[in-house]
Protein backbone atom coordinates (compact mmCIF):
# COMPACT_ATOMS: atom_id res chain seq x y z
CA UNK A 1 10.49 15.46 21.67
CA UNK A 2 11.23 12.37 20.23
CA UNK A 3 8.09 9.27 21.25
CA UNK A 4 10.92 6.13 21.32
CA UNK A 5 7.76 4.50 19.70
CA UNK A 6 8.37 1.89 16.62
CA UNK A 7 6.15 0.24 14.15
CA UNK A 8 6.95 -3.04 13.38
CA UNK A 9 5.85 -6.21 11.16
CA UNK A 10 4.11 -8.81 12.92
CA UNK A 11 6.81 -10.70 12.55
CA UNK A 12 9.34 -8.47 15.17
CA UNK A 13 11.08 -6.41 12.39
CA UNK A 14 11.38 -2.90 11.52
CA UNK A 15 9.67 -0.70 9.55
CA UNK A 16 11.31 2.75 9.97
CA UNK A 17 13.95 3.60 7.58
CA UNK A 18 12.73 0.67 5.36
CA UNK A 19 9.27 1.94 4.60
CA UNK A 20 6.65 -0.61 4.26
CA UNK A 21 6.60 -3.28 1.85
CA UNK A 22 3.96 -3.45 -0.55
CA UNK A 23 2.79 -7.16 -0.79
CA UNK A 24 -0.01 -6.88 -3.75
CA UNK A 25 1.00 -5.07 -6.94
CA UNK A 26 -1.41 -3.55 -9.11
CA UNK A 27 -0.35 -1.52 -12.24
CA UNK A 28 -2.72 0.54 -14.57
CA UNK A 29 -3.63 -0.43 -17.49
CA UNK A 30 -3.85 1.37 -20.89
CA UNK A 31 -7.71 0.82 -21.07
CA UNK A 32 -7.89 1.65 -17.42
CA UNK A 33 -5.86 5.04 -18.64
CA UNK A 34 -8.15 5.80 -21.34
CA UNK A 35 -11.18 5.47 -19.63
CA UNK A 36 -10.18 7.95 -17.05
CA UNK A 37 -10.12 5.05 -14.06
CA UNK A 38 -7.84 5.05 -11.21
CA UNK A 39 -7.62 1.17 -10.98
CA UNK A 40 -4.96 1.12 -8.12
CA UNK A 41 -7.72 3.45 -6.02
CA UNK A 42 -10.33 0.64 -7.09
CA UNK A 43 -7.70 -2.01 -5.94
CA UNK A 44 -7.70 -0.56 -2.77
CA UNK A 45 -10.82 -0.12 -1.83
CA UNK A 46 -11.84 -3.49 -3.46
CA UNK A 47 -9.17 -4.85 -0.30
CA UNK A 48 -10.38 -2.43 2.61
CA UNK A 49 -13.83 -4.06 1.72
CA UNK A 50 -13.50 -7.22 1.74
C-alpha cells in the first residue's frame, strides 16, 4: 500500500526525493579526532537541548 502522505518544509515544498537540507554544518576536528569525541553527536544534542 502506498500512504499518499508527504512531508514538507514549512514553507509548502517538498521533501521526498530531495532529502532534507541540513541548515547547521558542523565538521570534526583533528583534536576532536584525537581525543576520541564525536563532536557532530555533541552538536546535536547541544541543539535538541536547548
Amino acid at each position: 500500500m502506498i500512504s499518499g502522505i508527504g512531508v514538507y518544509y514549512p514553507d509548502g515544498t517538498e521533501t521526498q526525493r530531495v532529502g532534507v537540507a541540513p541548515d547547521i554544518e558542523v565538521k570534526p576536528t583533528i583534536d576532536g579526532i584525537k581525543a576520541g569525541r564525536d563532536e557532530l553527536l555533541e552538536k546535536a544534542i547541544e541543539l535538541i537541548k536547548n
